[in-house]
Protein backbone atom coordinates (compact mmCIF):
# COMPACT_ATOMS: atom_id res chain seq x y z
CA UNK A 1 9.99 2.91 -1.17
CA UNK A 2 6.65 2.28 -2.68
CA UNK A 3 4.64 -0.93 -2.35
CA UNK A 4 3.47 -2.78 -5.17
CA UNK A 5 1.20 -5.58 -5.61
CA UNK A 6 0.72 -7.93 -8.87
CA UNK A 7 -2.88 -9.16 -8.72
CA UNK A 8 -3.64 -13.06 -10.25
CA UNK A 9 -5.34 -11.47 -12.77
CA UNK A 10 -1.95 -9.48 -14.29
CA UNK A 11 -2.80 -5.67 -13.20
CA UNK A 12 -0.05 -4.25 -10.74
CA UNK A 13 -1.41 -2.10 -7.91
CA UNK A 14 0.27 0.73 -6.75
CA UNK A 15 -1.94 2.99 -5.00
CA UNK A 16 -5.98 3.05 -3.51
CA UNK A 17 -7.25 4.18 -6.71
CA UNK A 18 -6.35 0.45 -8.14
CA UNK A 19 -8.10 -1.49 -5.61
CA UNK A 20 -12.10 -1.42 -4.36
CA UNK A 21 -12.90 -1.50 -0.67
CA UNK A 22 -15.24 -4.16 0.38
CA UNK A 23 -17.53 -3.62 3.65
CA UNK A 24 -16.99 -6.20 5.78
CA UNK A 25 -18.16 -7.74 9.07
CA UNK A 26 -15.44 -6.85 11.17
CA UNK A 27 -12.82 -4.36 9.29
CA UNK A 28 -12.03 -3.29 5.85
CA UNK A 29 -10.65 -5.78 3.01
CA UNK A 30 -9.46 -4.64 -0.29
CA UNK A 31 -9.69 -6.29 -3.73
CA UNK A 32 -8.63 -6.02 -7.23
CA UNK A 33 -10.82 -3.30 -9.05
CA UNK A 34 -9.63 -4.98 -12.44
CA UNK A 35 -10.45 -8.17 -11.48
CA UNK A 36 -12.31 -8.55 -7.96
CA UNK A 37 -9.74 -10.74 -6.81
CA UNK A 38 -9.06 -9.98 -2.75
CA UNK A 39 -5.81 -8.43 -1.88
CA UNK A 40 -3.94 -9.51 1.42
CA UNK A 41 -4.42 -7.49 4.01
CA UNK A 42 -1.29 -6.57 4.94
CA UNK A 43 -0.37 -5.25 1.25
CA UNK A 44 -3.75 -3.68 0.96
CA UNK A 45 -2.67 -1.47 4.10
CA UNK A 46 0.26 -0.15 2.80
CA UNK A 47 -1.33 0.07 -1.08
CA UNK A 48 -3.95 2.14 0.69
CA UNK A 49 -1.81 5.09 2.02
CA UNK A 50 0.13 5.45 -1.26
CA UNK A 51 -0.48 8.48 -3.07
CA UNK A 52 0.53 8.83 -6.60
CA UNK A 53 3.00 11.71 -7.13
């Protein structure tokens, strides 16, 4: 089943390649790379090991 994610700004996220990796303090957080928006955690995770076929 593959996890997807629709972002405030409109773009649906499927895999790593839609979403920028922030550096953060104490892990790694995810957002939008349309519009910057963050993406929860959780989602981010699973968005993150996708792999488009």
């Amino acid at each position: 089943m593959t996890t997807t994610y629709e972002c405030l700004c409109g773009a649906t996220l499927r895999y790593r390649q839609d979403m920028t990796r922030e550096r953060g303090g104490t892990g790694r957080t995810w957002s939008c790379s349309d519009c910057g928006t963050p993406v929860p955690g959780m989602v981010a995770e699973r968005l993150s090991h996708q792999h488009p076929s």
